[in-house]
Protein backbone atom coordinates (compact mmCIF):
# COMPACT_ATOMS: atom_id res chain seq x y z
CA UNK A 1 -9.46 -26.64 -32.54
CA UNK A 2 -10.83 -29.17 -29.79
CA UNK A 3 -13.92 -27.16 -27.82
CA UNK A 4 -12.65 -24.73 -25.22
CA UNK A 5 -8.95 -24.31 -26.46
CA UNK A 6 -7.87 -21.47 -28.54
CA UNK A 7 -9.90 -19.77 -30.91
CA UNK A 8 -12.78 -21.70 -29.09
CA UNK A 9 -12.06 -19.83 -25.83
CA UNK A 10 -10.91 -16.20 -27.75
CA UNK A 11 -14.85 -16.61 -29.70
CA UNK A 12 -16.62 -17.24 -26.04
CA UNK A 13 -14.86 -14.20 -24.81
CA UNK A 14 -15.60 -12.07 -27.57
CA UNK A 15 -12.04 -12.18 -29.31
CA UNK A 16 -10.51 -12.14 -25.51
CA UNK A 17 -8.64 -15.19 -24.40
CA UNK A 18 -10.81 -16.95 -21.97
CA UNK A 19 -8.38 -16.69 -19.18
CA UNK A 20 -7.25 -13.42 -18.99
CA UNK A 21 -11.58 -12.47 -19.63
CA UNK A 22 -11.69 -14.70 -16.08
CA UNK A 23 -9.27 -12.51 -14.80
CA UNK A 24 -10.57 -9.32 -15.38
CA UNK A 25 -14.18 -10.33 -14.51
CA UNK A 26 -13.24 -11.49 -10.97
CA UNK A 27 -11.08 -8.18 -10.86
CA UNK A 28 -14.12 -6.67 -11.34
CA UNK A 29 -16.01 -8.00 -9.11
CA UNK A 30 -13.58 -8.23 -5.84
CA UNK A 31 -13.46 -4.37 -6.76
CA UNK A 32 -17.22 -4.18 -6.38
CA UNK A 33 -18.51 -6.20 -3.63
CA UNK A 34 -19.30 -5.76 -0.03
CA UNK A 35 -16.25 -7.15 1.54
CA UNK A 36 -14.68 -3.78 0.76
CA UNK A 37 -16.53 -1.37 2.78
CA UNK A 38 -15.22 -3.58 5.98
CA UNK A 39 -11.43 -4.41 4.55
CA UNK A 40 -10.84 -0.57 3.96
CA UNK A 41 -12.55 1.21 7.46
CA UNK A 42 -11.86 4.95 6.36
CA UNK A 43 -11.43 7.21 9.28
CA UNK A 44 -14.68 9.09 9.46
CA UNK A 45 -15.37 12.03 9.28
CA UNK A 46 -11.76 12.62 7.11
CA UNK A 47 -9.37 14.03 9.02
CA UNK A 48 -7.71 16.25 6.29
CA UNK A 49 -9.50 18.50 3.48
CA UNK A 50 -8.29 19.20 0.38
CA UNK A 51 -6.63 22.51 1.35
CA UNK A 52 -4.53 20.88 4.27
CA UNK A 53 -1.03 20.54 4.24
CA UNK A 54 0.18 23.87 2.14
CA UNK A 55 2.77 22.58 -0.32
CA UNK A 56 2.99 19.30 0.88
CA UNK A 57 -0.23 17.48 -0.55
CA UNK A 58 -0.07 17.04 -4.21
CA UNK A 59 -2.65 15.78 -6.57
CA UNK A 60 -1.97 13.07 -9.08
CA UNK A 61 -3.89 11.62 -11.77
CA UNK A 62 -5.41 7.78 -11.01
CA UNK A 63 -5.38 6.49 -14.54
CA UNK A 64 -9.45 6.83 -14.47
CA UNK A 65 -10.18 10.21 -14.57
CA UNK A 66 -9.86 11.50 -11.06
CA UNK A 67 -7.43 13.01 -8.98
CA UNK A 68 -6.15 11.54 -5.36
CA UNK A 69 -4.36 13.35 -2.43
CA UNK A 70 -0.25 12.57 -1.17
CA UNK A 71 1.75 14.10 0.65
CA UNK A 72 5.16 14.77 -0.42
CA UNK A 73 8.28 15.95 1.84
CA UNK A 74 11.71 17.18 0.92
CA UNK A 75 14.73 16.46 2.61
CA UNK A 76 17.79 18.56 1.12
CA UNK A 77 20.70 15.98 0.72
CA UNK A 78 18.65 12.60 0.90
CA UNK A 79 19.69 9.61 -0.97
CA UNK A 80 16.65 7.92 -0.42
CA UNK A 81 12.76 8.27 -0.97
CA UNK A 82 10.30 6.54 1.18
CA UNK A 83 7.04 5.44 -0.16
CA UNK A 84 4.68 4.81 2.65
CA UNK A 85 1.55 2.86 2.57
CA UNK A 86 -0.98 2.97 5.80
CA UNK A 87 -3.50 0.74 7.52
CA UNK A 88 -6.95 0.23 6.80
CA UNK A 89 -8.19 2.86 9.85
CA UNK A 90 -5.98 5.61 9.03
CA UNK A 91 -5.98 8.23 6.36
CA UNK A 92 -2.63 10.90 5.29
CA UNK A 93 -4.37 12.83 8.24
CA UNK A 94 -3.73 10.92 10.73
CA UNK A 95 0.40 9.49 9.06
CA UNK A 96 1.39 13.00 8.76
CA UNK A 97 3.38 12.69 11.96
CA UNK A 98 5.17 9.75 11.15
CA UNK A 99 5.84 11.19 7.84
CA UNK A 100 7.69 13.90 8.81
CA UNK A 101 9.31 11.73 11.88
CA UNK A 102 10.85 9.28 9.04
CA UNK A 103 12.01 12.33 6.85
CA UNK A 104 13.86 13.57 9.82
CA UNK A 105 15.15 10.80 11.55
CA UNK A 106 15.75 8.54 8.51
CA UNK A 107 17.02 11.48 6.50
CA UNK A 108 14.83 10.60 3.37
CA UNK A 109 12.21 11.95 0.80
CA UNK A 110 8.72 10.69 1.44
CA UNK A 111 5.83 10.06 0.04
CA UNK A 112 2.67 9.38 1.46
CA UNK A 113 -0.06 7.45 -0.55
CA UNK A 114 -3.53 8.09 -0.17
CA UNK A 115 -6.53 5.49 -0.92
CA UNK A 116 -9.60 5.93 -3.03
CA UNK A 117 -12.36 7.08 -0.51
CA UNK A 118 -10.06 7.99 2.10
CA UNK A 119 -9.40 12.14 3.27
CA UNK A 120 -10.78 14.09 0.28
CA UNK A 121 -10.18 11.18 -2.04
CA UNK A 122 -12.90 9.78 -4.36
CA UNK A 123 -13.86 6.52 -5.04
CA UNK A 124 -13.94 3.83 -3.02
CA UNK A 125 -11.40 1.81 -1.45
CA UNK A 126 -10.42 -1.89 -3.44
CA UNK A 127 -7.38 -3.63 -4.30
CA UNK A 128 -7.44 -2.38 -7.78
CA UNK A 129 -7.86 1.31 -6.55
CA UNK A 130 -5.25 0.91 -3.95
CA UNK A 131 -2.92 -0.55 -6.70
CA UNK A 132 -3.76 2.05 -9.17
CA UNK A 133 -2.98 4.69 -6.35
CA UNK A 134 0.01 3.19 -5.43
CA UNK A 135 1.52 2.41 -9.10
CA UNK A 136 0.58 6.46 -9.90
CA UNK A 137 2.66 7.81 -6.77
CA UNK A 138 5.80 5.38 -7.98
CA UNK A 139 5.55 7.01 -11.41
CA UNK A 140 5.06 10.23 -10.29
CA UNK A 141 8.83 9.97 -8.49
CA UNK A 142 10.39 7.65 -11.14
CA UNK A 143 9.05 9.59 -13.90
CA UNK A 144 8.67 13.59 -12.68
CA UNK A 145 11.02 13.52 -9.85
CA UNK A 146 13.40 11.37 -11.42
CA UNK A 147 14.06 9.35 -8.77
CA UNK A 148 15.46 5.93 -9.59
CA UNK A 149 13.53 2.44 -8.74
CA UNK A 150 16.53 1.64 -6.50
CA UNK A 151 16.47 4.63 -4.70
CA UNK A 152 13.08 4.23 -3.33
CA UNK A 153 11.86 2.23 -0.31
CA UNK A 154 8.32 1.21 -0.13
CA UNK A 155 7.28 0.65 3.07
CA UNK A 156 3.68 -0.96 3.90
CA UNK A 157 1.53 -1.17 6.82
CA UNK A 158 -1.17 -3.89 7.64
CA UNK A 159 -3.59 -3.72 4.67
CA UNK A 160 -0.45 -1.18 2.77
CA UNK A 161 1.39 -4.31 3.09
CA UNK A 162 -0.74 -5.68 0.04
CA UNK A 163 -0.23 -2.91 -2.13
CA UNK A 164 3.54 -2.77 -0.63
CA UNK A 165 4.83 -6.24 -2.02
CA UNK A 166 2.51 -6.25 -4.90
CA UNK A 167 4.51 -3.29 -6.15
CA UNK A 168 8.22 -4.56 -5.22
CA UNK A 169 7.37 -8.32 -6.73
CA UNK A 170 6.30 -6.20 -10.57
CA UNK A 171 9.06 -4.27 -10.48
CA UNK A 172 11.33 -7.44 -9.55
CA UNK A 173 9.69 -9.54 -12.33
CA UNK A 174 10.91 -6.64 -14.44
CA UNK A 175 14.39 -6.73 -13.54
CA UNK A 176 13.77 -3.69 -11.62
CA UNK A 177 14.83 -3.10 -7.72
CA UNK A 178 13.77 -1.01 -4.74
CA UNK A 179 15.83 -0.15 -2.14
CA UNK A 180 13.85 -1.68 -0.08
CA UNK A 181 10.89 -3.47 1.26
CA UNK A 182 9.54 -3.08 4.36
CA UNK A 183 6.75 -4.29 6.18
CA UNK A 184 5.07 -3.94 9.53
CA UNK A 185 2.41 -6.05 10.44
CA UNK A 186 1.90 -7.90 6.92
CA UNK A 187 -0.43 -11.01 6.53
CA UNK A 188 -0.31 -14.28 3.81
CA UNK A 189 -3.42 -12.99 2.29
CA UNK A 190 -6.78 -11.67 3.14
CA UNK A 191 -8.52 -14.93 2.52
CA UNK A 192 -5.66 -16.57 4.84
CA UNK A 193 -6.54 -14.15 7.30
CA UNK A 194 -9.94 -14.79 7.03
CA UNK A 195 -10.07 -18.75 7.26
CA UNK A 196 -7.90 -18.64 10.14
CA UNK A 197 -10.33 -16.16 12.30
CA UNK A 198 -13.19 -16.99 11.07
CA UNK A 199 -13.37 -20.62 9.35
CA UNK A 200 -15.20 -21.75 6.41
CA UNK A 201 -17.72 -18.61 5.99
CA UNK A 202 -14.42 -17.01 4.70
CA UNK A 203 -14.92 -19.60 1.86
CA UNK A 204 -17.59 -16.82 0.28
CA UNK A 205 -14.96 -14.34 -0.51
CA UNK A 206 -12.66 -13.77 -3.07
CA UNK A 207 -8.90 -13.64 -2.35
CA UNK A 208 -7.20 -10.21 -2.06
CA UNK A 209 -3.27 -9.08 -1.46
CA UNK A 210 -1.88 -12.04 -1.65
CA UNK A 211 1.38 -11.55 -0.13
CA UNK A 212 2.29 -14.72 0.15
CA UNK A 213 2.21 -15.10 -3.74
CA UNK A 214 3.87 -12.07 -4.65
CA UNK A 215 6.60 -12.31 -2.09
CA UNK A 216 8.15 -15.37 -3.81
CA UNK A 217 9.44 -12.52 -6.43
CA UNK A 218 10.83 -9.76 -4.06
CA UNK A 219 14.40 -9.99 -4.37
CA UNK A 220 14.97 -6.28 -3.42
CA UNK A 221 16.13 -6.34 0.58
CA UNK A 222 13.27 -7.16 2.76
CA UNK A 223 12.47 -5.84 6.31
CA UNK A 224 9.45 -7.44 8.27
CA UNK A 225 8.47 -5.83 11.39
CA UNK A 226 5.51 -7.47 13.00
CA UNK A 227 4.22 -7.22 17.14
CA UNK A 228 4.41 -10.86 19.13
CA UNK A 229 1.38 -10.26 20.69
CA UNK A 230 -0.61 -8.90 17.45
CA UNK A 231 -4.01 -10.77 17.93
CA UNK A 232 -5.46 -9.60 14.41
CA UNK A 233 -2.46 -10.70 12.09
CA UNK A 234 -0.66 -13.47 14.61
CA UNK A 235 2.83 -12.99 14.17
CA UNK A 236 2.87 -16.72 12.19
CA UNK A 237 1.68 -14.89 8.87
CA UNK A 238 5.18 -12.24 9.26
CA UNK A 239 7.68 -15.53 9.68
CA UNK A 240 5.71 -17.43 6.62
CA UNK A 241 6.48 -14.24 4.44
CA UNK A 242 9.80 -14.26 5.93
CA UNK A 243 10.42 -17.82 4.74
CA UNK A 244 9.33 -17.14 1.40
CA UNK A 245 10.59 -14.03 0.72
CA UNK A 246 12.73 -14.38 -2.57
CA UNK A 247 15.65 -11.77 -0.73
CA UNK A 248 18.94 -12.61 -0.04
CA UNK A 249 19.60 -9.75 2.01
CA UNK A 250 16.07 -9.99 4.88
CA UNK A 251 15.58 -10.02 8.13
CA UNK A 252 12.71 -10.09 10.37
CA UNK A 253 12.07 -8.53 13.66
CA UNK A 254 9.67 -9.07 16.20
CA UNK A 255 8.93 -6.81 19.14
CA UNK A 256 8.25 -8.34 22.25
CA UNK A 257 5.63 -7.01 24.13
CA UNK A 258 3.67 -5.27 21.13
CA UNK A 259 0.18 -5.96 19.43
CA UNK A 260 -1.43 -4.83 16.28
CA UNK A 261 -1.80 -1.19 17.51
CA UNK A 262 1.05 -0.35 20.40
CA UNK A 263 3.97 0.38 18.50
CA UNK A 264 6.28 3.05 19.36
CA UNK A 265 7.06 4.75 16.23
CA UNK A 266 10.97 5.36 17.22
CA UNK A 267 11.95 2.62 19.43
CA UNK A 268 9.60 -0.11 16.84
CA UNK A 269 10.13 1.23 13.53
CA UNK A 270 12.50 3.99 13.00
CA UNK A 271 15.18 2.56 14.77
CA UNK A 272 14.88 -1.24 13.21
CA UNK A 273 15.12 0.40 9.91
CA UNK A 274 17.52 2.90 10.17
CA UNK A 275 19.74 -0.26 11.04
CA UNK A 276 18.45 -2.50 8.37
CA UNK A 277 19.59 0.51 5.74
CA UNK A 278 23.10 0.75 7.01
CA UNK A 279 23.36 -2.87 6.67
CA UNK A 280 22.46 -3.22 3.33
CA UNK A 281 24.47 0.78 2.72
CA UNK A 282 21.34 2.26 2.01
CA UNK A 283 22.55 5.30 4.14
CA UNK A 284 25.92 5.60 1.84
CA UNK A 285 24.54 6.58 -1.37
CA UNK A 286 25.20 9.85 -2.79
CA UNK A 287 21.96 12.21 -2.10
CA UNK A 288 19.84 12.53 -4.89
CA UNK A 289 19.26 15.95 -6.98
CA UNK A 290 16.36 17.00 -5.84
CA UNK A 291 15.92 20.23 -3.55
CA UNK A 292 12.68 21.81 -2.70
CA UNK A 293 12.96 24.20 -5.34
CA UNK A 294 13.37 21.60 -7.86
CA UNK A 295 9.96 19.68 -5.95
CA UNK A 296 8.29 23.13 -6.56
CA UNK A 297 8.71 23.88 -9.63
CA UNK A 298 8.14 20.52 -11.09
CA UNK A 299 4.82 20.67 -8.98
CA UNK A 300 4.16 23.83 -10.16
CA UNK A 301 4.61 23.61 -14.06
CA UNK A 302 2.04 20.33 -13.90
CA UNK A 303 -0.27 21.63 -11.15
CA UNK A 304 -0.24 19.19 -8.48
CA UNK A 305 -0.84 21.50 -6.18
CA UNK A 306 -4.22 22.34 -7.34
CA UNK A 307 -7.02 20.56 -6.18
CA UNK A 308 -9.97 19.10 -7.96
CA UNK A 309 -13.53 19.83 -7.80
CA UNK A 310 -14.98 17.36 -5.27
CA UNK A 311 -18.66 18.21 -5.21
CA UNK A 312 -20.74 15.31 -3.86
CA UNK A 313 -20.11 13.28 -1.00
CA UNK A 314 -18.92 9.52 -1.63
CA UNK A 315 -20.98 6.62 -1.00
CA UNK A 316 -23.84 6.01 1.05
CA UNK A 317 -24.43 5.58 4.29
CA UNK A 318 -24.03 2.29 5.89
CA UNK A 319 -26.69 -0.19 5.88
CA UNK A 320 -27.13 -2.60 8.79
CA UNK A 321 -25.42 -5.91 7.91
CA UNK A 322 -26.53 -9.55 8.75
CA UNK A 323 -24.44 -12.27 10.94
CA UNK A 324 -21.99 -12.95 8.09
CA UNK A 325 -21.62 -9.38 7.15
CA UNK A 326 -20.92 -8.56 10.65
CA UNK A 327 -18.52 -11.11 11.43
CA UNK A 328 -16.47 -10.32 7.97
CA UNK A 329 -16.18 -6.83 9.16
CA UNK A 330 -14.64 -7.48 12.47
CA UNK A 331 -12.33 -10.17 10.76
CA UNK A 332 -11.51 -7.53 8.29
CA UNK A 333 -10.40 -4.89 10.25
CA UNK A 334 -13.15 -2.62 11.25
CA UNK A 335 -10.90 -1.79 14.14
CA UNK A 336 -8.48 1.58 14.27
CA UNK A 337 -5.69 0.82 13.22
C-alpha cells in the first residue's frame, strides 16, 4: 500500500481512517477553544432557574451524561410542531414570549431548545453541543411524542440558524423531510462572517455552521427572513442562502426598515410565516394526536419534568482578552441579540 493510503493512514490513526481521525480532532478542538465564549454570549445572570416554567420545561438527556432545559407547549388540535432555535444573547428565558405567541397565533406545538451553558444548562456553548442539543429535542418529538419528521418546522435564529439547517440538510440526505425551514437572520458561515467584518485575522479560526454548505441539501420548503438594514449579518449572506438553497418550494423576505435586533415579532415573523405555511398547505393537515394529557403523561412516565442536580457554577469568570480576542468577540456577536 503506497505511504499514506489505506492501511498506511488506518495504522497512523491507530486503526482509524486518517480522515475521519482529522475530522474528529478539529471537532474537538473548535468545541474547545476561545472563539466560543464570544460566538455563544449567554445572557448573564440566567434569566430562568430550573424550577421556572411549571409543566412546560422538560429535561432531556444530551447523549453525554447531562441533562438540558426546553420548553414544550401544547396546542389541542395542531397539525404542526415548531422547533425553535434562538440567538446567541438570548436564553428560553427571555423566547418564552414568542413561544407562546407562535403556539397561539400559528396554532402549533412548540418546542424551545436550550444551549449548553445557557439558563440552568451545563456545559458550555459549541457547535457540537448546540447540535447534540438540537438532534436530542428532534428525537424527543419524533421518537416520544411521535410526531412525524414532516410535521415539524424548525425554525432558527441568527447563530440557531446553524444548528437550524444543519438539522434539515441530515434529515434531507436521509430521505427525510421537515415541514419546514425557516430562518431569520441566517449567515454563509461563521468564518464568512468573520472575513467579511474583520479581514484576514479571521484566518486564525476554524469554520463553524456552515450554512452555506449544508443548505445545498435542504429540499424541505425554505423560508428566509432577514432585516435590510441588519449591519451584523448584511442581508447579502440571506439572498446567497436563498440562491443555494436546494428547495423547490422557497422564498425569501426582506423587511424594509429592520436591523439585526428591531423586528416586530407579529408584523416580521408571525405573519410572513403563517403565509408561507398556507402556501405550501402546511395549515391543512389533519391535527396531530397529541393533547396535553397525552404530553403529561408521556413526560411523566420518563421524568422530564424532574430536574437534575446542578451543584457548581459553570465556567470561570472572564479573563481580559487581547486586541484579537477583543475584536473576535465583537465580530462574533457579543451584542444582545
Amino acid at each position: 500500500v503506497p505511504c499514506g493510503q489505506g492501511r498506511g493512514e488506518e495504522a497512523l490513526a491507530g486503526g482509524v481512517p486518517l480522515e475521519r481521525h482529522r475530522g474528529e480532532m478539529a471537532s474537538w478542538v473548535k468545541d474547545h477553544d476561545f472563539v466560543n465564549e464570544f460566538l455563544f454570549a449567554a445572557p448573564t445572570p440566567a434569566t430562568y432557574i430550573e424550577r421556572s416554567f411549571p409543566g412546560d420545561l422538560l429535561w432531556l438527556d444530551d447523549g453525554e451524561g447531562s441533562k438540558f432545559p426546553n420548553i414544550f407547549l401544547c396546542k389541542e388540535g395542531a397539525c404542526c410542531c415548531l422547533v425553535y432555535l434562538h440567538g446567541n444573547a438570548e436564553d428560553l428565558g427571555l423566547s418564552h414570549d414568542l413561544l407562546k405567541a407562535f403556539r397561539d397565533f400559528l396554532n402549533v406545538h412548540v418546542m424551545g431548545v436550550e444551549y449548553p451553558g445557557y439558563g440552568p444548562a451545563p456545559g458550555n456553548a459549541c457547535e457540537g453541543g448546540v447540535n447534540r442539543h438540537t438532534r436530542a429535542a428532534f428525537n424527543f418529538l419524533t421518537q416520544k411524542l411521535r410526531i412525524p419528521p414532516q410535521r415539524i418546522i424548525v425554525f432558527g435564529r441568527s447563530i440557531g440558524t446553524g444548528p437550524a439547517t444543519n438539522l434539515v440538510s441530515i434529515l434531507n440526505r436521509s430521505n427525510k423531510h421537515a415541514a419546514a425551514l425557516v430562518l431569520q437572520s441566517p449567515y454563509r458561515s461563521i468564518k464568512t462572517l468573520a472575513k467579511e467584518l474583520v479581514g484576514a485575522v479571521a484566518n486564525i479560526i476554524m469554520d463553524r455552521f456552515d450554512n452555506e454548505a449544508d443548505i445545498v441539501h435542504c429540499i424541505s420548503p425554505t423560508l428566509i427572513i432577514h432585516g435590510r438594514q441588519d449591519e451584523l449579518i448584511p442581508v447579502l449572506h440571506a439572498s446567497v442562502l436563498y440562491e443555494r438553497c436546494g428547495a423547490e418550494a422557497k422564498c425569501l423576505e426582506i423587511i424594509e426598515g429592520v436591523d439585526h435586533n428591531a423586528f416586530h415579532a407579529l408584523d416580521h415573523i408571525i405573519r410572513p410565516l403563517s403565509t408561507f405555511l398556507q402556501k405550501i398547505g402546511a395549515d391543512r393537515l389533519p391535527p396531530l394526536a397529541i393533547t396535553s394529557h397525552y404530553v403529561m403523561q408521556v413526560l411523566d412516565q420518563n421524568e422530564f419534568l424532574v430536574p437534575p442536580e446542578i451543584p457548581e457554577e459553570r465556567g470561570e469568570g472572564p479573563t481580559q482578552p487581547g486586541f484579537v480576542v477583543r475584536a473576535l468577540g465583537t465580530l462574533l456577536g457579543r451584542t444582545a441579540e
